[in-house]
N, C-alpha and C. Protein backbone atom coordinates (compact mmCIF):
# COMPACT_ATOMS: atom_id res chain seq x y z
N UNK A 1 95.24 -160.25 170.28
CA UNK A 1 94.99 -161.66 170.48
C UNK A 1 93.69 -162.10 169.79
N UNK A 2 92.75 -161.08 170.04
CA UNK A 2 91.51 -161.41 169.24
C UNK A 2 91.97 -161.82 167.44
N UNK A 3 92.37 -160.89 166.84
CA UNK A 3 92.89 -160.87 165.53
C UNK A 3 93.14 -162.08 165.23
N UNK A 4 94.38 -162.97 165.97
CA UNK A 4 95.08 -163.68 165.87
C UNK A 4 93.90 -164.90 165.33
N UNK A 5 93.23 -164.88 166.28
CA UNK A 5 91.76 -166.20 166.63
C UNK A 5 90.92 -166.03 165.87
N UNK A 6 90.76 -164.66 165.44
CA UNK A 6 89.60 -164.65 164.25
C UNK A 6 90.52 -165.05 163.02
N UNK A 7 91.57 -164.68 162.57
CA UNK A 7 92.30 -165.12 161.04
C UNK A 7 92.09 -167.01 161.43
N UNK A 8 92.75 -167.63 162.68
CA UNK A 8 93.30 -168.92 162.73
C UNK A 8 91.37 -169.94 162.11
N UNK A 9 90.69 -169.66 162.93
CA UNK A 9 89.25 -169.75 162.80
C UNK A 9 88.96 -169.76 161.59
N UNK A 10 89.21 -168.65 161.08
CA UNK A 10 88.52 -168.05 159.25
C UNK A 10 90.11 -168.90 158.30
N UNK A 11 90.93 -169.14 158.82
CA UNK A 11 91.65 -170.45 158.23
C UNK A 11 91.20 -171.79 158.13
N UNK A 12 90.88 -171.94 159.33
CA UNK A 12 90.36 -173.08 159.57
C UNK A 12 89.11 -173.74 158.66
N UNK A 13 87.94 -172.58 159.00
CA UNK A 13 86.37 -172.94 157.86
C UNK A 13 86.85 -172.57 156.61
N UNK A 14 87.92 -171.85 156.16
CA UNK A 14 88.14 -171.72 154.47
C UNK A 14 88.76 -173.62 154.18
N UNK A 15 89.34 -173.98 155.12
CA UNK A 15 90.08 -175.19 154.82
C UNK A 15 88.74 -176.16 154.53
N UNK A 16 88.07 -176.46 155.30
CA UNK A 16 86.74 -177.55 155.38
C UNK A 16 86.26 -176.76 154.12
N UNK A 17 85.57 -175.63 153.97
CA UNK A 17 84.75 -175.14 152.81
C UNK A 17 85.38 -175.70 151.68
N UNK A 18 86.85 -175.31 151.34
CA UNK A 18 87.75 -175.70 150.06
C UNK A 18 87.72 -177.35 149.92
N UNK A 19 87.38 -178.35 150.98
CA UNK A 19 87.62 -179.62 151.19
C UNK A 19 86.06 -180.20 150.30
N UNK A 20 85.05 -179.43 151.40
CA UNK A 20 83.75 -179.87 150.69
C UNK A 20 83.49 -179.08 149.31
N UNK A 21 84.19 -178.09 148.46
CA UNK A 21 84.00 -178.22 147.21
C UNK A 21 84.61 -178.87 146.45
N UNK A 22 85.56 -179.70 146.88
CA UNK A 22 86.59 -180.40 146.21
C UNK A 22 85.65 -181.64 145.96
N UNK A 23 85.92 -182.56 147.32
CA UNK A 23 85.90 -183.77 147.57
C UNK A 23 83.85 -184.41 147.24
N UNK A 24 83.00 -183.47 147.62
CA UNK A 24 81.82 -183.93 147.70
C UNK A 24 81.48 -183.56 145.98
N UNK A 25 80.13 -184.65 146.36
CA UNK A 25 79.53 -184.62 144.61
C UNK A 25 78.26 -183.86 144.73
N UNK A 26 77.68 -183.90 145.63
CA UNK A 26 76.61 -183.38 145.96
C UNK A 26 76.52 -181.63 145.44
N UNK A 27 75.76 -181.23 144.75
CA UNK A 27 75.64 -179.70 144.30
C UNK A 27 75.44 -178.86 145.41
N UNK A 28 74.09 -178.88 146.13
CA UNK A 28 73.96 -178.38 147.39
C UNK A 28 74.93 -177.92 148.31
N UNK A 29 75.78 -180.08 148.47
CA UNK A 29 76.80 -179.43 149.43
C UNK A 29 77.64 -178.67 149.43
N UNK A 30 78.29 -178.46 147.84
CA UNK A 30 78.96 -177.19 147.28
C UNK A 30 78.97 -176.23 147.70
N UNK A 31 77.41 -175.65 147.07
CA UNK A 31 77.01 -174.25 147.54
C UNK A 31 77.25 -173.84 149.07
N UNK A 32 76.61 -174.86 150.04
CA UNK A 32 76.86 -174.88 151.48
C UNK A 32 78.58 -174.79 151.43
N UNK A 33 79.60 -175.27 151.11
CA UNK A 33 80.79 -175.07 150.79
C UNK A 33 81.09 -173.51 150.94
N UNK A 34 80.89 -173.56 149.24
CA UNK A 34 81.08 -172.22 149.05
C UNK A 34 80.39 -171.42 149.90
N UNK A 35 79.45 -171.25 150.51
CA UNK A 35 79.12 -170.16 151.89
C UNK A 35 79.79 -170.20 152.98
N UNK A 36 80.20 -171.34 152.93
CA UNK A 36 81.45 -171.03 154.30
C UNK A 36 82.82 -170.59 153.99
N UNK A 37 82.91 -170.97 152.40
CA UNK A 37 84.02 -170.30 151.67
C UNK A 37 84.20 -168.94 152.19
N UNK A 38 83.00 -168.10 151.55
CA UNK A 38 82.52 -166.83 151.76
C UNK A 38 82.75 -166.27 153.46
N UNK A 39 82.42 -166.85 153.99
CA UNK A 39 82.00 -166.21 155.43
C UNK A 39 83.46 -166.45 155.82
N UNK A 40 84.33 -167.22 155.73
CA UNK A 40 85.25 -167.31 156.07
C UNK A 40 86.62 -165.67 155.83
N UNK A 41 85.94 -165.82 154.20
CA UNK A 41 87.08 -164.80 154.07
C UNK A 41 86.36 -163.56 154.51
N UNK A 42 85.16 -163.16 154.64
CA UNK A 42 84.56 -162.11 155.32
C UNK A 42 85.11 -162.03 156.93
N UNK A 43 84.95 -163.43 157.96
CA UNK A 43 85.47 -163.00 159.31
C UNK A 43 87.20 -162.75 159.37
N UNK A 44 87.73 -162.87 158.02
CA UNK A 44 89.47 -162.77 158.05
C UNK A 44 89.24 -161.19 158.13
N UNK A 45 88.83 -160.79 157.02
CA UNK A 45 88.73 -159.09 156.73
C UNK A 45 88.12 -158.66 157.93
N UNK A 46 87.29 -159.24 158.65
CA UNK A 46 86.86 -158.06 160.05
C UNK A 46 87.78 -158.59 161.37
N UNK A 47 88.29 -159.74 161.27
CA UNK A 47 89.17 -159.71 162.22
C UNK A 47 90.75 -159.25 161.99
N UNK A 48 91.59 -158.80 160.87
CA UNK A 48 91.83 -158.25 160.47
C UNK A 48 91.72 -156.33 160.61
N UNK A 49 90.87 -156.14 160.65
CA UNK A 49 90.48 -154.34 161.16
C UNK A 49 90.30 -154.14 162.40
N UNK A 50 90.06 -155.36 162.64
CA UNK A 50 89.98 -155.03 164.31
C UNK A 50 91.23 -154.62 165.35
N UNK A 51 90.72 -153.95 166.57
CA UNK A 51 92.24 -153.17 167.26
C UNK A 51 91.64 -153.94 168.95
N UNK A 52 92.57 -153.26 169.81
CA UNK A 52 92.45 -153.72 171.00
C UNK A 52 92.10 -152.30 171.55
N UNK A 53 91.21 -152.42 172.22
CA UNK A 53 90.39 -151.00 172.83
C UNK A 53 89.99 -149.88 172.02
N UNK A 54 90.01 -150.53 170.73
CA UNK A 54 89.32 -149.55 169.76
C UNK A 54 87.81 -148.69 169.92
N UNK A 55 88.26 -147.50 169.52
CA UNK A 55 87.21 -146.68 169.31
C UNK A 55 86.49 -146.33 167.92
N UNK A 56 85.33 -146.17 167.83
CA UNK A 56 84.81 -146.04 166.39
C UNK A 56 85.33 -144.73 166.24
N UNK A 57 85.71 -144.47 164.47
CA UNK A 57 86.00 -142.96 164.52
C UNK A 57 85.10 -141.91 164.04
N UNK A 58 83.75 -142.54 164.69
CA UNK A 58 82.88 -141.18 164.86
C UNK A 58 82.73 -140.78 165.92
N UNK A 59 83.36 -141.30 167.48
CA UNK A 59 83.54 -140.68 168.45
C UNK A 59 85.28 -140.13 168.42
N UNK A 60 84.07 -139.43 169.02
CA UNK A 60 86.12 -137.79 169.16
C UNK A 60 86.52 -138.30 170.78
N UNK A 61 88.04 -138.71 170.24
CA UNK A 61 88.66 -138.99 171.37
C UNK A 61 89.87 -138.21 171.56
N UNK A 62 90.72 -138.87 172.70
CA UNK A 62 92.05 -138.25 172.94
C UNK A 62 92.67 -138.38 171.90
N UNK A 63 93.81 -137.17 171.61
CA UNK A 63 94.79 -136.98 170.92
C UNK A 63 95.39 -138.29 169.64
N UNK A 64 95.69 -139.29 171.18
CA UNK A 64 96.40 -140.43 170.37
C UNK A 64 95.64 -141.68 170.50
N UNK A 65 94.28 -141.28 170.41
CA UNK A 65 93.33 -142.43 170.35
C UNK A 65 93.82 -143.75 169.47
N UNK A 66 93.63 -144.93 169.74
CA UNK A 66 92.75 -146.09 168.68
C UNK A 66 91.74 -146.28 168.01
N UNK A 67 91.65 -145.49 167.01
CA UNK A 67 90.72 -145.74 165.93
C UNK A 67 90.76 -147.39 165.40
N UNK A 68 89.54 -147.77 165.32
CA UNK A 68 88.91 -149.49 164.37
C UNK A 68 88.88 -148.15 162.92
N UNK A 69 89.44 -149.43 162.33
CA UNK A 69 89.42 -148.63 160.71
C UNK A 69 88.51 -149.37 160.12
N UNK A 70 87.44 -148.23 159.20
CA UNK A 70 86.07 -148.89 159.34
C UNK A 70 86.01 -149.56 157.90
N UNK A 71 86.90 -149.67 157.15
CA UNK A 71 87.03 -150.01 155.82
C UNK A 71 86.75 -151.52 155.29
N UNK A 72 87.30 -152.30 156.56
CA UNK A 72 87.14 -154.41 155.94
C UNK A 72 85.60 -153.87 156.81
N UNK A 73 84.50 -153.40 157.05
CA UNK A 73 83.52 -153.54 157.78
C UNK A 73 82.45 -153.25 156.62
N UNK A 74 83.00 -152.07 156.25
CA UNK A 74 82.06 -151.66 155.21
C UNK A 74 82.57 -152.32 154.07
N UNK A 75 83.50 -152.93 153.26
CA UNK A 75 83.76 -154.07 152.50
C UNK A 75 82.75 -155.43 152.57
N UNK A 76 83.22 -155.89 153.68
CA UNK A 76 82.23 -157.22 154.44
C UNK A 76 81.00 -156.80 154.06
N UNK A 77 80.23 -155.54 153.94
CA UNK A 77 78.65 -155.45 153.79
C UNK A 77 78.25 -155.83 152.35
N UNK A 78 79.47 -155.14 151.42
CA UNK A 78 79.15 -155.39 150.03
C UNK A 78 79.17 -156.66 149.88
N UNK A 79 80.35 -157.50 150.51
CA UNK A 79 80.63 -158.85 150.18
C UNK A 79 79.44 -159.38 150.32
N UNK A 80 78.51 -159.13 151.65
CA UNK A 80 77.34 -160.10 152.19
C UNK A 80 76.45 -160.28 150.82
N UNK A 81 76.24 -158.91 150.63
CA UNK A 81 75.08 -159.11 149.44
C UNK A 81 75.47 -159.56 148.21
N UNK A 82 76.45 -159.29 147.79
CA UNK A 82 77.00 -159.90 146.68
C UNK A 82 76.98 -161.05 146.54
N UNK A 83 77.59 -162.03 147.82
CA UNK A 83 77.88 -163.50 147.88
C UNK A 83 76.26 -163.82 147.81
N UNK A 84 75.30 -163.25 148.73
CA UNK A 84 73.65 -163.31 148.74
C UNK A 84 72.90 -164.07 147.15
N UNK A 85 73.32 -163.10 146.10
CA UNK A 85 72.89 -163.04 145.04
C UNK A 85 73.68 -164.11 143.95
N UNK A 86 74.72 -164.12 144.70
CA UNK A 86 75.37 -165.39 143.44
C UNK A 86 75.28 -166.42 144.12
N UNK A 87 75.06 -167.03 145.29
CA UNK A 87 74.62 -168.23 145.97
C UNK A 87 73.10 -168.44 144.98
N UNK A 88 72.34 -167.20 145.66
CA UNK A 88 70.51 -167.20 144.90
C UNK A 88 70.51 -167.67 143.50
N UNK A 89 71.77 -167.47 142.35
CA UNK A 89 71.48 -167.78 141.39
C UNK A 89 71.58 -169.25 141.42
N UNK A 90 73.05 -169.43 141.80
CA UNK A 90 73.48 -170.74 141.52
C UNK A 90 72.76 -171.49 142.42
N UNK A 91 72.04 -171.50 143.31
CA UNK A 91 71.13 -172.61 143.42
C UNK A 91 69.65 -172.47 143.04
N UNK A 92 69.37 -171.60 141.67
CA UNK A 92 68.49 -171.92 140.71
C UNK A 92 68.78 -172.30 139.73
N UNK A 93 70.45 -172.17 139.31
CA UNK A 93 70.77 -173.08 138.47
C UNK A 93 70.86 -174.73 138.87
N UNK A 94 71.08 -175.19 139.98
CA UNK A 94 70.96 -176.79 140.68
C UNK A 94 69.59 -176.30 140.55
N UNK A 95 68.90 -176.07 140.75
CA UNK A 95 67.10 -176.33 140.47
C UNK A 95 66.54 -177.06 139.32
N UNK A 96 66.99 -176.12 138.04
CA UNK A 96 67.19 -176.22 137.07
C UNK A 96 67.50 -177.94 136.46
N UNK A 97 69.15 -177.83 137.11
CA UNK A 97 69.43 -179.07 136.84
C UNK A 97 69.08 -180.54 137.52
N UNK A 98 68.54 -180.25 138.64
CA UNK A 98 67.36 -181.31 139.23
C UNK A 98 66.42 -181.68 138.52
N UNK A 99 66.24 -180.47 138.03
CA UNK A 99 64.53 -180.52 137.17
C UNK A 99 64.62 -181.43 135.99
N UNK A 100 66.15 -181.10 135.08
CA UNK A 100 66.19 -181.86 134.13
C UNK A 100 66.79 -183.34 134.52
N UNK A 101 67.33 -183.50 135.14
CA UNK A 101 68.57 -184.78 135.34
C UNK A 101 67.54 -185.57 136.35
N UNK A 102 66.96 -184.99 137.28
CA UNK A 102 66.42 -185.61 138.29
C UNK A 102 67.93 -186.31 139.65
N UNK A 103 68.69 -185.22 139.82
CA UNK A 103 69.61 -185.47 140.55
C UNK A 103 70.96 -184.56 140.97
N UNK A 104 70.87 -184.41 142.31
CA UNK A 104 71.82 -183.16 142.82
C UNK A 104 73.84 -184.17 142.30
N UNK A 105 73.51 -185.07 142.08
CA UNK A 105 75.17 -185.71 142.03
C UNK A 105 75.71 -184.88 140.92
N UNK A 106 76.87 -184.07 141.24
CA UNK A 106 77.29 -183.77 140.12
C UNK A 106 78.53 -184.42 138.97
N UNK A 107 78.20 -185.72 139.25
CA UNK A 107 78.99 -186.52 138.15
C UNK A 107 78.12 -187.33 137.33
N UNK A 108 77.15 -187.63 138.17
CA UNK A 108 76.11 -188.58 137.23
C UNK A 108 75.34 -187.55 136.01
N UNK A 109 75.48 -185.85 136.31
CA UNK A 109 74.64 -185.39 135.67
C UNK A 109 75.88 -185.18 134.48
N UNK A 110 77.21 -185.06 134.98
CA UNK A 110 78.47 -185.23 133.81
C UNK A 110 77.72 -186.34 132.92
N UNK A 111 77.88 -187.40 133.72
CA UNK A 111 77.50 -188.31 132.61
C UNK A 111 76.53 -188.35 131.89
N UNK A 112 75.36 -187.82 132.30
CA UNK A 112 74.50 -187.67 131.38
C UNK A 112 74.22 -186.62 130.58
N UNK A 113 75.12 -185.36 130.55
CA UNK A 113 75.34 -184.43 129.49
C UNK A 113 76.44 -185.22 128.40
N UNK A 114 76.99 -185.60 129.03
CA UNK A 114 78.04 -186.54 128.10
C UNK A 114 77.33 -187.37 127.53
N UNK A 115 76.37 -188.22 128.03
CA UNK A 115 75.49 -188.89 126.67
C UNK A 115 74.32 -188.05 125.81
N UNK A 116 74.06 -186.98 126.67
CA UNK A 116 73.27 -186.23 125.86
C UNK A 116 73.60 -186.03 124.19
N UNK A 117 75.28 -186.03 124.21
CA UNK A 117 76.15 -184.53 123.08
C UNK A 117 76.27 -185.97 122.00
N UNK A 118 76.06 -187.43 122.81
CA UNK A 118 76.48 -188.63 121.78
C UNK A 118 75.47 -188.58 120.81
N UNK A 119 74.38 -188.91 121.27
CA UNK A 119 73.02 -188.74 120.76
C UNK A 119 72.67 -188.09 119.18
């Protein structure tokens, strides 16, 4: 039942995340997007591995124990840092482009690369 609630949940914030990278102009809010993008498909993969009365399998149990299979856990760790470092870039690239444009909208700065290339 847990499983069930963690996928419906991690459906749910992938839906809003996918909405606010769509629909908003804002760069920031993107990124904020895309991190819930991220976290979303991270709580699918650990709710997903998860069991009902699971045991870790570094304790020795009975015969026909429930082992948690530790694999979407230790996945999820790489994901964290990974997603960590490409968030860190890309919002020094919006830094960047603040710096030059003087503005997080990302259509007004369309437009003004688009008059840049007229020039």
């Amino acid at each position: 039942m847990l499983m069930i609630a963690g996928v419906i949940v991690a459906v749910i914030l992938f839906g809003i995340g996918l909405l606010g990278m769509i629909f908003r102009r804002d760069l920031i809010i993107k990124l904020l997007s895309l991190g819930l993008v991220n976290g979303s498909v991270m709580l699918c993969l650990v709710s997903l591995g998860s069991r009902a009365n699971g045991i870790a399998p570094i304790i020795r149990g009975p015969e026909n124990a429930n082992y948690v299979n530790p694999l979407p856990q230790a996945l999820v760790l790489s994901a964290i840092v990974i997603n960590f470092a490409i968030l860190a870039l890309a919002l020094v690239f919006v830094m960047l482009l603040v710096e030059h444009y003087h503005s997080t909208d990302s259509q007004r700065i369309e437009h003004e690369i688009k008059r840049e290339r007229e020039l």
